[in-house]
N, C-alpha and C. Protein backbone atom coordinates (compact mmCIF):
# COMPACT_ATOMS: atom_id res chain seq x y z
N UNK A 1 -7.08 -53.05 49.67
CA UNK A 1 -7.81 -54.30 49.49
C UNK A 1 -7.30 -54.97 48.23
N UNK A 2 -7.25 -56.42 48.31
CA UNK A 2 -6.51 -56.98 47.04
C UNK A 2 -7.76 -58.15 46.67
N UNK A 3 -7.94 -58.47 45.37
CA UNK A 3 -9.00 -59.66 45.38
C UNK A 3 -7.82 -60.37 44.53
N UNK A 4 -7.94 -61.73 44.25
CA UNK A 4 -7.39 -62.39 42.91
C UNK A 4 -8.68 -62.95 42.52
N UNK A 5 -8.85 -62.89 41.12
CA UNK A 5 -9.47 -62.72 40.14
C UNK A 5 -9.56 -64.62 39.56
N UNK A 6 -10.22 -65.03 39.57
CA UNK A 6 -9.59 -66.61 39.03
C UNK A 6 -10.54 -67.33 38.30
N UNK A 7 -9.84 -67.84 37.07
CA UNK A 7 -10.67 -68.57 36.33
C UNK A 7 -11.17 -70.28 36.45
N UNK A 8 -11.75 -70.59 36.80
CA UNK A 8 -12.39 -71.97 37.11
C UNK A 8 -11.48 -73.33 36.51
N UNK A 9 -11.27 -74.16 36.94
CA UNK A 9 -10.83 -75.32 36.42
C UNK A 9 -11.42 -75.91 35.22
N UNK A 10 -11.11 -77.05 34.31
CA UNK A 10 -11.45 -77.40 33.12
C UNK A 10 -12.39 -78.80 33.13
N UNK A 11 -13.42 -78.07 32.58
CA UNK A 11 -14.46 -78.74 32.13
C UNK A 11 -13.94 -79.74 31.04
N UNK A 12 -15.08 -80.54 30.66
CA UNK A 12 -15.11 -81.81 29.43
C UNK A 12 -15.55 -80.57 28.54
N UNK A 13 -16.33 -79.51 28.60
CA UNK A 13 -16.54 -78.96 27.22
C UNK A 13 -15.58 -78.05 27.57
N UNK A 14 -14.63 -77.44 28.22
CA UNK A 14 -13.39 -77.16 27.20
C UNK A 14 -12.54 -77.88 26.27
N UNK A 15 -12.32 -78.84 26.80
CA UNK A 15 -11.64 -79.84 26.03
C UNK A 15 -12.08 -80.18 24.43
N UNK A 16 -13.41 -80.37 24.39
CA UNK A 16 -14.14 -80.16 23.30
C UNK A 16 -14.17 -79.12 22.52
N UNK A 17 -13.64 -77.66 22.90
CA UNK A 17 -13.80 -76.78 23.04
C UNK A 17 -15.27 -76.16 22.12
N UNK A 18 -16.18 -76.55 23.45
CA UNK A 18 -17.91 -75.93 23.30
C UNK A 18 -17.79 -74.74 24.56
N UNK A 19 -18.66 -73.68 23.74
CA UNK A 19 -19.09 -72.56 24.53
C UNK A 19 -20.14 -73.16 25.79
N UNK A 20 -19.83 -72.57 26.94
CA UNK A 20 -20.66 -73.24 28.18
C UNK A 20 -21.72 -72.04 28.35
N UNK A 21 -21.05 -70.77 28.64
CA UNK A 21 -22.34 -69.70 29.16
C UNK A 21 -22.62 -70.31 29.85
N UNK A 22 -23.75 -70.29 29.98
CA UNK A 22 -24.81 -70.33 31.43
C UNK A 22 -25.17 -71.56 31.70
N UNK A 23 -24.95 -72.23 30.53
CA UNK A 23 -24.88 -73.27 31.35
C UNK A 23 -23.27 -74.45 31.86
N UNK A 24 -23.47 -75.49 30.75
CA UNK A 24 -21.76 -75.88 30.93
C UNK A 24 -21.87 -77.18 32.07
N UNK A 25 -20.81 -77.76 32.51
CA UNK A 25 -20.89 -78.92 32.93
C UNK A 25 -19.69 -78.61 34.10
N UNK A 26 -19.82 -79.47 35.20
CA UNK A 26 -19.02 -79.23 36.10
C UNK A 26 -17.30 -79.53 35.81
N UNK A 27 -16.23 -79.64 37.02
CA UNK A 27 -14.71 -79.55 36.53
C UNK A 27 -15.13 -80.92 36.14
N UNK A 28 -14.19 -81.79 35.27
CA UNK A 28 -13.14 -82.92 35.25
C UNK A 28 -11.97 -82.96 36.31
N UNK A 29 -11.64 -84.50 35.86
CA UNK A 29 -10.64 -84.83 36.89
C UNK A 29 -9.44 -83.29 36.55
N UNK A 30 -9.53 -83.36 35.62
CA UNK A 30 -8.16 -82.40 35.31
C UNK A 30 -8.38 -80.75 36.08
N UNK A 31 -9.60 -80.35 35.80
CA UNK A 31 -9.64 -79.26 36.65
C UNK A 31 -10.15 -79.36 38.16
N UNK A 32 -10.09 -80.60 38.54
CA UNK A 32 -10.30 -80.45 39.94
C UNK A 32 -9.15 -80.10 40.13
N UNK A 33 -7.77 -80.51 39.76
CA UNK A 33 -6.25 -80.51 40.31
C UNK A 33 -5.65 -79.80 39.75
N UNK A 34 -6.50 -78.82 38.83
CA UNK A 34 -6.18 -77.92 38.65
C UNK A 34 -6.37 -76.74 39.76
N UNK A 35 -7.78 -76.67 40.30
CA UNK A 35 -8.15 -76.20 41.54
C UNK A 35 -7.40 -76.19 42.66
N UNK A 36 -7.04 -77.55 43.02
CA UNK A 36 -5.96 -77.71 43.69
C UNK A 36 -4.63 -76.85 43.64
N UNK A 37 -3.99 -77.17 42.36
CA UNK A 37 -3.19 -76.41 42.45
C UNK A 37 -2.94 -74.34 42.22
N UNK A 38 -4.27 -74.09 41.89
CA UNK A 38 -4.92 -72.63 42.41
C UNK A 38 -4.40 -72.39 43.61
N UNK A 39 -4.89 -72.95 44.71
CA UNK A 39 -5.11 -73.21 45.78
C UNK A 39 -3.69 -72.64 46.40
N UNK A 40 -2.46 -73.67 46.00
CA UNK A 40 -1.38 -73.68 46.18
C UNK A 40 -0.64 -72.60 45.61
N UNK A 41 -0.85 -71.86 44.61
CA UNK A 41 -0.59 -70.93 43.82
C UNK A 41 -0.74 -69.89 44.64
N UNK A 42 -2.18 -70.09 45.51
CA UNK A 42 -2.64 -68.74 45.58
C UNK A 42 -2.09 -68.17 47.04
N UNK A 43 -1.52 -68.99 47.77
CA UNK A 43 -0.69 -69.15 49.06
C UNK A 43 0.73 -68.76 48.70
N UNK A 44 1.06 -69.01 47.68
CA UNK A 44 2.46 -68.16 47.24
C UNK A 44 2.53 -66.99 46.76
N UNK A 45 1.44 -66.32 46.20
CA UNK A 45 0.84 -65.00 45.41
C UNK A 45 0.75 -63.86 47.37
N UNK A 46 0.09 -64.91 47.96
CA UNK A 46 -0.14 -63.99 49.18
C UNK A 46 0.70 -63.83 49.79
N UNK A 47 1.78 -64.59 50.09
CA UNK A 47 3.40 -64.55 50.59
C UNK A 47 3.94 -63.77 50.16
N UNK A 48 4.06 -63.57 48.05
CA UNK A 48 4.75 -62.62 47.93
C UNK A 48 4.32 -61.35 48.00
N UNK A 49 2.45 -61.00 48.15
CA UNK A 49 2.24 -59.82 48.38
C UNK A 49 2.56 -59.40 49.80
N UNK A 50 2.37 -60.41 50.39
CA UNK A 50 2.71 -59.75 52.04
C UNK A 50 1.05 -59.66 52.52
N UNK A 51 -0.24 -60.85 51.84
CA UNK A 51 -1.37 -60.71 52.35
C UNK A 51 -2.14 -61.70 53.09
N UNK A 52 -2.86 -61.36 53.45
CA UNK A 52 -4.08 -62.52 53.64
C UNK A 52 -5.20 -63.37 52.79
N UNK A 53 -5.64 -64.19 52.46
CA UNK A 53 -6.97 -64.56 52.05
C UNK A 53 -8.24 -64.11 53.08
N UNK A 54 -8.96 -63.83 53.05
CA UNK A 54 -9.94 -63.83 54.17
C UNK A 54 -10.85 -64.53 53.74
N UNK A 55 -11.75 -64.32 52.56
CA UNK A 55 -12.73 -64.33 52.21
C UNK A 55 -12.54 -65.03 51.09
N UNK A 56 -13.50 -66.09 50.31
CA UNK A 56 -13.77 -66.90 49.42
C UNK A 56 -14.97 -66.39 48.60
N UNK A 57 -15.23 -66.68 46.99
CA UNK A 57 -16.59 -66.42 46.92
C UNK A 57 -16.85 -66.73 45.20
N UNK A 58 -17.31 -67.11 44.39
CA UNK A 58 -17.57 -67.28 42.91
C UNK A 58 -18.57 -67.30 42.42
N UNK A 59 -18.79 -67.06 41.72
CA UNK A 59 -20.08 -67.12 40.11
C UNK A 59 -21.18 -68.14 40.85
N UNK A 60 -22.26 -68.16 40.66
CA UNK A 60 -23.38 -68.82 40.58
C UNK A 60 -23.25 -70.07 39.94
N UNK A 61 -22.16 -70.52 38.89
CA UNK A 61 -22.10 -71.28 38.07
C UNK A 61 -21.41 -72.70 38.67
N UNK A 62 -21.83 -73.78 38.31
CA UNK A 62 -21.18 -75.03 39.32
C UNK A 62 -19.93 -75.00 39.29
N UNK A 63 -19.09 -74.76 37.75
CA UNK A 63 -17.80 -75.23 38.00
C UNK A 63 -17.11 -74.16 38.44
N UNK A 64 -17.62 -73.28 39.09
CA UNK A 64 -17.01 -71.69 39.69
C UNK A 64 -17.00 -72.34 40.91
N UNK A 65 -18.56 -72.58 41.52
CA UNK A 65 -18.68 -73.42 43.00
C UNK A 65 -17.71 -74.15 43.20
N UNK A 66 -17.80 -75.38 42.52
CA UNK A 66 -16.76 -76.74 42.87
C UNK A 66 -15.37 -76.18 42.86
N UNK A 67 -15.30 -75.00 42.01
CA UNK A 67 -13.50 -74.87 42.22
C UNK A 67 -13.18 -73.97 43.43
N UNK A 68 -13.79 -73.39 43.44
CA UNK A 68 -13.68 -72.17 44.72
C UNK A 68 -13.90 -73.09 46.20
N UNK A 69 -14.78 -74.87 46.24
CA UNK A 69 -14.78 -75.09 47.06
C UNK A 69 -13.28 -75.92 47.39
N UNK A 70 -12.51 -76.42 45.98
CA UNK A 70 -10.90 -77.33 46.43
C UNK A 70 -10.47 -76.32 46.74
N UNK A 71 -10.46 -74.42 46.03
CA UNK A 71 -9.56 -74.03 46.48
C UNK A 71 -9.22 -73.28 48.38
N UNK A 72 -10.94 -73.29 48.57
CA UNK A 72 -10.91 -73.52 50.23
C UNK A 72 -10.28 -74.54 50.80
N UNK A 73 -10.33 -75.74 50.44
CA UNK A 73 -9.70 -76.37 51.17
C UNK A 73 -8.24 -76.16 51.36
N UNK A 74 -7.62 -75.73 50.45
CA UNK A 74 -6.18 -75.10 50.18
C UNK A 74 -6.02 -74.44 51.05
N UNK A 75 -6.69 -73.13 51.08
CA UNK A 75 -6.62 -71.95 51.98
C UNK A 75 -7.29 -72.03 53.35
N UNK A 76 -7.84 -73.22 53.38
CA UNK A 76 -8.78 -73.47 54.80
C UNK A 76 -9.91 -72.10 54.94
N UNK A 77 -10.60 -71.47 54.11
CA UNK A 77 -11.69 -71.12 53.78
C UNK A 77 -13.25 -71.20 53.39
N UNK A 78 -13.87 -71.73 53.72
CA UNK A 78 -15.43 -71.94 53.10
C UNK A 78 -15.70 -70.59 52.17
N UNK A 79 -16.10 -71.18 50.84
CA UNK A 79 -16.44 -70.66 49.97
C UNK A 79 -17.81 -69.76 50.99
N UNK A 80 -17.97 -68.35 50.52
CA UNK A 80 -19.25 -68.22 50.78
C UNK A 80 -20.27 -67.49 49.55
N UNK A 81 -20.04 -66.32 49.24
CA UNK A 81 -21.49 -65.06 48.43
C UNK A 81 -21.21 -65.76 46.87
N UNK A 82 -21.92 -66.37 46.60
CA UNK A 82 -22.51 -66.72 45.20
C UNK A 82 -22.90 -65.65 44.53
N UNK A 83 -22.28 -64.84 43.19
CA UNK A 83 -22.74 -63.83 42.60
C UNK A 83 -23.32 -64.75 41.17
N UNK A 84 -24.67 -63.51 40.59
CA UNK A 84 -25.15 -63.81 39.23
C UNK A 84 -24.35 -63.53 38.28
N UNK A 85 -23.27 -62.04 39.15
CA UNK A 85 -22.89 -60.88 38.06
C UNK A 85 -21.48 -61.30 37.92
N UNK A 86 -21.16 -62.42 38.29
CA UNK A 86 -20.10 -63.10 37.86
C UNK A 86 -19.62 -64.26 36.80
N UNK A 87 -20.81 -64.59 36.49
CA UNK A 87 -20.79 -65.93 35.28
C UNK A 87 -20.97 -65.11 34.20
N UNK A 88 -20.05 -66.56 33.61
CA UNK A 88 -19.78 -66.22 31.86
C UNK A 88 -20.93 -65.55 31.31
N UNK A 89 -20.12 -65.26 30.19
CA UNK A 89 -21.05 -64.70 28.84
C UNK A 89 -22.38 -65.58 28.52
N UNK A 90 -23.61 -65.28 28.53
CA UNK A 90 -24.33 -66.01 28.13
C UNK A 90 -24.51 -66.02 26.51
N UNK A 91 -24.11 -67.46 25.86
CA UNK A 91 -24.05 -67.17 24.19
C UNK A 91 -25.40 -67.95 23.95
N UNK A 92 -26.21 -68.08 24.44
CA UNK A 92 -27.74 -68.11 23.64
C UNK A 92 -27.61 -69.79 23.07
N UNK A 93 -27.84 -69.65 22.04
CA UNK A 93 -28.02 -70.93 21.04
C UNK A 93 -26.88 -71.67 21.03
N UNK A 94 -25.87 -70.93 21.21
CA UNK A 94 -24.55 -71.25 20.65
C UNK A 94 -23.99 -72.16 22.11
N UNK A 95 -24.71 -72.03 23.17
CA UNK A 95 -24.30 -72.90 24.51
C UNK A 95 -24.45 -74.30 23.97
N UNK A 96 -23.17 -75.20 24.40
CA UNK A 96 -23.21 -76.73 23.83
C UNK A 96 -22.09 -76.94 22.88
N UNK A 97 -22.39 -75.62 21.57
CA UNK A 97 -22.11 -76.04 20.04
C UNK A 97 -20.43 -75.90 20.08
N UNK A 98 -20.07 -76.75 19.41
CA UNK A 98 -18.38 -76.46 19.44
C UNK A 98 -18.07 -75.20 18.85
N UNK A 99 -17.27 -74.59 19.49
CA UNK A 99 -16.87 -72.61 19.20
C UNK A 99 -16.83 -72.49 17.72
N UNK A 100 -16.00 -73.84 16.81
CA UNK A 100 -15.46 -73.70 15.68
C UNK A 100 -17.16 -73.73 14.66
N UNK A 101 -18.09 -74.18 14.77
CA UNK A 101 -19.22 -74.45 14.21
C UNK A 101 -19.75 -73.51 14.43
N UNK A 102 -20.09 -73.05 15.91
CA UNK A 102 -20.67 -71.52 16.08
C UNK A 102 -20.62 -70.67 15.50
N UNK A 103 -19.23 -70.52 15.20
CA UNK A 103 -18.27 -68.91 14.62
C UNK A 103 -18.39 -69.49 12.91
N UNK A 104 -19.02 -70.53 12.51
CA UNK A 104 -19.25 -70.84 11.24
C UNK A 104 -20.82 -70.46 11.15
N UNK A 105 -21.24 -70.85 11.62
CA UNK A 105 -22.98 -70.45 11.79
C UNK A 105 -22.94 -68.94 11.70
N UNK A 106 -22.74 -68.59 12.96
CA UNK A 106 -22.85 -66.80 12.88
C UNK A 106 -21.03 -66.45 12.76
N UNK A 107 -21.04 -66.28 11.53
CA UNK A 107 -19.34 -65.24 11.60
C UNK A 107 -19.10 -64.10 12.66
N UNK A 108 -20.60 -63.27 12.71
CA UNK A 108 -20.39 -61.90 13.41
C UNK A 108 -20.46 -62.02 15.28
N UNK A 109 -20.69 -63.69 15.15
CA UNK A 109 -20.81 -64.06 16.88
C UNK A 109 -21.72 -63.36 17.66
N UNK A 110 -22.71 -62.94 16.97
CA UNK A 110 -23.95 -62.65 17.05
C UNK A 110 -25.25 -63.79 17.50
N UNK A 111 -25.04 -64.14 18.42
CA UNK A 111 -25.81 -65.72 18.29
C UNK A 111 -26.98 -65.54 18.91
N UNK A 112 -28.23 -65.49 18.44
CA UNK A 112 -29.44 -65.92 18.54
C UNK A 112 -29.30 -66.08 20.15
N UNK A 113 -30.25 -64.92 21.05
CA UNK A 113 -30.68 -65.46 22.23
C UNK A 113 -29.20 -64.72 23.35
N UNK A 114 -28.19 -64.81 22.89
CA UNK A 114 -26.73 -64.48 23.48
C UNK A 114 -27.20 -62.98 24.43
N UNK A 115 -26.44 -63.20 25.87
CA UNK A 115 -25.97 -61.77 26.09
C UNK A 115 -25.41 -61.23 25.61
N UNK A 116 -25.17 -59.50 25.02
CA UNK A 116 -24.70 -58.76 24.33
C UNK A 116 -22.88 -58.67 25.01
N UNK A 117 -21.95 -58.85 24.69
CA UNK A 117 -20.46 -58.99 25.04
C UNK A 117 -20.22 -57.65 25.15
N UNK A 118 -21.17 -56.55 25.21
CA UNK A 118 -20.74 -55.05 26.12
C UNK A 118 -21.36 -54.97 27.36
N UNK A 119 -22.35 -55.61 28.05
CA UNK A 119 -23.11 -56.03 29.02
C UNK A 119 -22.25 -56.56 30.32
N UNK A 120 -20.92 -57.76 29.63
CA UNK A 120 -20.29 -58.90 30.65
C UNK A 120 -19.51 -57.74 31.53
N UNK A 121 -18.60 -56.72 30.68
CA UNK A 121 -17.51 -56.37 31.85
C UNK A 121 -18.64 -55.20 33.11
N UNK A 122 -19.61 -54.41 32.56
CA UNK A 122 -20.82 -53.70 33.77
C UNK A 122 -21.03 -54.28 34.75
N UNK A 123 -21.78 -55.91 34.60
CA UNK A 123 -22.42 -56.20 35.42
C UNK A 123 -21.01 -57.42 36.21
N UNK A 124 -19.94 -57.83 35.50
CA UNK A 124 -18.48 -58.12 35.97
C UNK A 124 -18.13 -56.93 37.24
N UNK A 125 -18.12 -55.82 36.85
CA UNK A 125 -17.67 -54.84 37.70
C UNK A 125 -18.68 -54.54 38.79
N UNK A 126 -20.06 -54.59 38.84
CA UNK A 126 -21.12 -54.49 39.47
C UNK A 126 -20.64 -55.47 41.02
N UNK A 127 -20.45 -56.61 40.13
CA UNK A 127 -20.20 -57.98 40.99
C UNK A 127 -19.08 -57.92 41.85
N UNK A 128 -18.29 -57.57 41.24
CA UNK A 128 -16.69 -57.32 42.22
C UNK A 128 -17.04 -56.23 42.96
N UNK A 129 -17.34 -55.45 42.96
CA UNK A 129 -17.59 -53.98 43.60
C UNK A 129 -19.07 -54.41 44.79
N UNK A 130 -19.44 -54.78 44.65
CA UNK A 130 -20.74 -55.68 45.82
C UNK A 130 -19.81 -56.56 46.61
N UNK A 131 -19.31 -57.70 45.85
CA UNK A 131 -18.00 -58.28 47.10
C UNK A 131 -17.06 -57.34 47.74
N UNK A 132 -16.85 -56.43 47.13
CA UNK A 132 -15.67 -55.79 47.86
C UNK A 132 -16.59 -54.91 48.73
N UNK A 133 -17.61 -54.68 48.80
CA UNK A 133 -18.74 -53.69 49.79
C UNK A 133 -19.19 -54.52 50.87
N UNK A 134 -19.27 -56.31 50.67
CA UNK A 134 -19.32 -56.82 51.61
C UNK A 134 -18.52 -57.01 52.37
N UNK A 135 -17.47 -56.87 51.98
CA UNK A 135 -15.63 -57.37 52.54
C UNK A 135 -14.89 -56.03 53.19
N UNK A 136 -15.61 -55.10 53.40
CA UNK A 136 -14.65 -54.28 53.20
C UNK A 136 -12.65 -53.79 54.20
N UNK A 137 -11.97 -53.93 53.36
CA UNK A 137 -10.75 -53.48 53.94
C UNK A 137 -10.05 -55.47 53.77
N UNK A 138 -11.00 -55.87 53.72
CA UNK A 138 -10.74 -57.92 53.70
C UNK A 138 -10.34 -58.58 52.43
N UNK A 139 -9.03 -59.04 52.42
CA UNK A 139 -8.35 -59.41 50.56
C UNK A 139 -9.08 -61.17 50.96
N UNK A 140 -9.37 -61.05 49.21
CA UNK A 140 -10.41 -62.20 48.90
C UNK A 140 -9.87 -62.93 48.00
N UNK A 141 -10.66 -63.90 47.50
CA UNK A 141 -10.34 -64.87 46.26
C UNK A 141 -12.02 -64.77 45.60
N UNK A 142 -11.71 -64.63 44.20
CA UNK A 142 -13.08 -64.70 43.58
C UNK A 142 -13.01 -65.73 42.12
N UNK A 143 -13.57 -66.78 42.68
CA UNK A 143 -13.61 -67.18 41.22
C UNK A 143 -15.01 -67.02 39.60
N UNK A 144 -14.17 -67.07 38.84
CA UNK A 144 -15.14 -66.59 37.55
C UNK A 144 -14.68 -67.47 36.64
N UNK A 145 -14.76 -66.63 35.44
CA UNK A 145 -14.87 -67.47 33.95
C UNK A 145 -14.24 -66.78 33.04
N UNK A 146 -13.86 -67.24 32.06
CA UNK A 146 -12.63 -66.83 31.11
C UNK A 146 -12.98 -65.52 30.27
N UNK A 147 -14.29 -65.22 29.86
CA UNK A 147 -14.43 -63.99 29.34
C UNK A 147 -14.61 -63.04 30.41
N UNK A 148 -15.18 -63.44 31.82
CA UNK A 148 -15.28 -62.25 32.40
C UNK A 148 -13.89 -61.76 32.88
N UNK A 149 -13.12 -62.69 32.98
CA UNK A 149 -11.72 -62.69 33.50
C UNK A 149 -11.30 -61.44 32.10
N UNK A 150 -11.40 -61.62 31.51
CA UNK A 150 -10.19 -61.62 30.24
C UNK A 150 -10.70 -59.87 30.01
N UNK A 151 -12.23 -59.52 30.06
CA UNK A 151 -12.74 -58.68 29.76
C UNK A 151 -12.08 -57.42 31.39
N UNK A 152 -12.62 -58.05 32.46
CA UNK A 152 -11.44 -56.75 33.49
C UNK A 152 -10.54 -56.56 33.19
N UNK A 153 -9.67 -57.99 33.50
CA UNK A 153 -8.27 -57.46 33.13
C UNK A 153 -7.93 -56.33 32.38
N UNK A 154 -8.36 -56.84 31.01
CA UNK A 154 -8.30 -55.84 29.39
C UNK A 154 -8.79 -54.41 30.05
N UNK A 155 -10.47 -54.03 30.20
CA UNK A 155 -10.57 -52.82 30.67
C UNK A 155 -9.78 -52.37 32.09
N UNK A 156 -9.23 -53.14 32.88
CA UNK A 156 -8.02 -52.23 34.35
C UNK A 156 -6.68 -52.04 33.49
N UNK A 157 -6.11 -52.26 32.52
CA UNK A 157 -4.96 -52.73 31.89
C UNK A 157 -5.03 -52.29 30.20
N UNK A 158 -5.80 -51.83 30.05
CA UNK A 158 -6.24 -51.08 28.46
C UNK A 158 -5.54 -51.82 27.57
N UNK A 159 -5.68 -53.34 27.75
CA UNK A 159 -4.60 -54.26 26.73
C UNK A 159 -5.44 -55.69 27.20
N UNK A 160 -5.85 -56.33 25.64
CA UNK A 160 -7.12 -57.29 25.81
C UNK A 160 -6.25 -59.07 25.84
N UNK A 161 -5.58 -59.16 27.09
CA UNK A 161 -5.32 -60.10 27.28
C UNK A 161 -5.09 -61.69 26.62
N UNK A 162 -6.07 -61.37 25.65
CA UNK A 162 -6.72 -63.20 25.05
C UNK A 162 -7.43 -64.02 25.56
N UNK A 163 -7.15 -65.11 25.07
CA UNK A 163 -7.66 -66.31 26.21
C UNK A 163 -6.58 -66.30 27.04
N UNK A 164 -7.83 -67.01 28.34
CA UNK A 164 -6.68 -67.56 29.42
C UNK A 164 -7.33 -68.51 29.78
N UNK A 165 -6.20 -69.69 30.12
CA UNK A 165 -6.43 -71.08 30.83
C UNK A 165 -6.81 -70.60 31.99
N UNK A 166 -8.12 -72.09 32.03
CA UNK A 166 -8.33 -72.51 33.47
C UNK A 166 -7.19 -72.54 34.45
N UNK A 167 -7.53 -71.67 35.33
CA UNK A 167 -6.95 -71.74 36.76
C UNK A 167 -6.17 -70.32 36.07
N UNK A 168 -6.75 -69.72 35.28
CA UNK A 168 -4.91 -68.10 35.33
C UNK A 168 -5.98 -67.27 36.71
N UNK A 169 -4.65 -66.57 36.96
CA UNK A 169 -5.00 -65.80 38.48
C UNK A 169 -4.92 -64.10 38.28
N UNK A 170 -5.21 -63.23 38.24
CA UNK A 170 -5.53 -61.88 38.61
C UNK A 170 -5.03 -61.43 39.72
N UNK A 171 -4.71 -60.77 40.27
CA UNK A 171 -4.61 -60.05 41.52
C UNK A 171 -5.03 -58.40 41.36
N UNK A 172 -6.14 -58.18 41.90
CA UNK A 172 -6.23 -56.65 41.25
C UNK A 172 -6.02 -56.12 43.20
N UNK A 173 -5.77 -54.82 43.49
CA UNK A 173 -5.18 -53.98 44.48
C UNK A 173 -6.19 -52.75 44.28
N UNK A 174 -6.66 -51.95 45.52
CA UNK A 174 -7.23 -50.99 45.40
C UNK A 174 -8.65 -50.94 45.59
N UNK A 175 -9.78 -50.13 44.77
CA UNK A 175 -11.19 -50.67 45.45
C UNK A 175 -12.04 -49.94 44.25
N UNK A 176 -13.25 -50.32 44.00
CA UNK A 176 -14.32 -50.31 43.25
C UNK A 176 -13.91 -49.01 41.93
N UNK A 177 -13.51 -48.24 42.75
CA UNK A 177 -13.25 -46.72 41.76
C UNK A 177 -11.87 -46.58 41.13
N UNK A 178 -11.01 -47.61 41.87
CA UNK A 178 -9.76 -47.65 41.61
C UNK A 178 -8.85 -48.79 41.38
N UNK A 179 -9.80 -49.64 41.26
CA UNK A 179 -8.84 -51.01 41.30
C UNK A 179 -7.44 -50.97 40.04
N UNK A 180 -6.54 -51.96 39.74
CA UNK A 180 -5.39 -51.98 39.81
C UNK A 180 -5.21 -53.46 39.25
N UNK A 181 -4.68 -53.72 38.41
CA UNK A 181 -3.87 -55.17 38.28
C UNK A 181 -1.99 -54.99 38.89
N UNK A 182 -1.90 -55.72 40.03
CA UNK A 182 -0.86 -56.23 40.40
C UNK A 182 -0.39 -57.48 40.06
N UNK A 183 -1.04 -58.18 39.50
CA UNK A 183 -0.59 -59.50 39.48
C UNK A 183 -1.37 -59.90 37.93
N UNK A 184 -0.52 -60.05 36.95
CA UNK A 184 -1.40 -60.15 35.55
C UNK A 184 -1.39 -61.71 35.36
N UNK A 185 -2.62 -62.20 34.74
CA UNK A 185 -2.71 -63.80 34.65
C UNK A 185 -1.70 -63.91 33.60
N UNK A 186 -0.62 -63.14 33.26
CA UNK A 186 -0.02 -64.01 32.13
C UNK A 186 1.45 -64.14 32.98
N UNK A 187 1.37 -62.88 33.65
CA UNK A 187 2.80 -63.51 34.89
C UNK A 187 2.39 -64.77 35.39
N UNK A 188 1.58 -64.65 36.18
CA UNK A 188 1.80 -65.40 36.78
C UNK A 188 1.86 -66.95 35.97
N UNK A 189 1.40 -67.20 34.94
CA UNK A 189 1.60 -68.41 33.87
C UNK A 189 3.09 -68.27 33.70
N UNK A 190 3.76 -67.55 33.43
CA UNK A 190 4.98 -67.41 33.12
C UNK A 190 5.93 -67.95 33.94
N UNK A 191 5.73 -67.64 35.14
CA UNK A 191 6.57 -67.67 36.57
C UNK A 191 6.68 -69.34 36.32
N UNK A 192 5.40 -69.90 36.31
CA UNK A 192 4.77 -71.09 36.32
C UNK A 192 5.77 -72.14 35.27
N UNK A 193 5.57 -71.51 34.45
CA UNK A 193 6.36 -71.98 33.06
C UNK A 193 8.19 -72.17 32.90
N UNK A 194 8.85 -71.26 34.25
CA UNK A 194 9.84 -71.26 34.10
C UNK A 194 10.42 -69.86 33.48
């Protein structure tokens, strides 16, 4: 079983760069076509694995929805299972505030109200492992959000990735007890890049 792993298109508060959590604002023009080109990405990722898409599915969160729904259209898929255990980090107070003010407010990023950042990759893995129980033996597309992204990767790959842009792609191989990165979001940026 293969899922790709995918981070949502770009919001107006990235650009700003404000922490969204739980809540956050839907794509911009820029990450709709960014979505789009997911989409297209993700049809060449399956070519070179030699797979299928079957299944569609993302975060509870709108701009997870809206992107997972251009990138159906790509793949001729309807988005379907809306997970909780897939949206971002919830940072409490700090949702809105530009990152650089936040991390001035609280240095220790400790923010008033925040989900605890050992909490995201459990209930991250909870979430993938429920899709893959609904799916089973069926390669999927899942879209998420940049810490939950960044946080699997790092724990399947014992090497903490960074940030990653809207739209980087994952490909993990294997199943709940064993999954696998085949496809690392920084290849595939790379490939991208030339």
């Amino acid at each position: 079983m293969r899922l790709a792993l995918v981070r949502h298109g770009q919001t107006d508060w990235n650009i700003q760069r404000r922490y969204q959590g739980w809540e956050g604002l839907d794509l911009n023009e820029v990450g709709r076509s960014q979505a789009r080109g997911v989409g297209e990405r993700l049809v060449g990722v399956a070519d070179a694995l030699g797979t299928e898409w079957r299944w569609l599915a993302s975060s509870s969160s709108q701009r997870a929805v809206t992107t997972a729904r251009i990138i159906g259209e790509q793949l001729g898929l309807v988005p379907g299972d809306r997970s909780d255990d897939l949206v971002e980090r919830g940072f409490g107070v700090a949702e809105g505030m530009l990152i650089e003010e936040a991390r001035t407010t609280w240095p220790t990023r400790e923010y008033p109200g925040a989900e605890p950042v050992d909490a995201v990759l459990p209930r991250a893995l909870r979430g993938i492992a429920a899709l893959a129980a609904a799916h089973p033996g069926e390669d999927g597309v899942v879209v998420t959000h940049g810490t939950t992204l960044r946080l699997v990767v790092g724990h399947l790959t014992s090497e903490d990735p960074g940030s990653l842009p809207n739209g980087a792609i994952a490909v993990l191989d294997g199943g709940p007890d064993s999954w696998r990165v085949v496809v690392h979001p920084l290849d595939t940026l790379r490939s991208e890049r030339g």
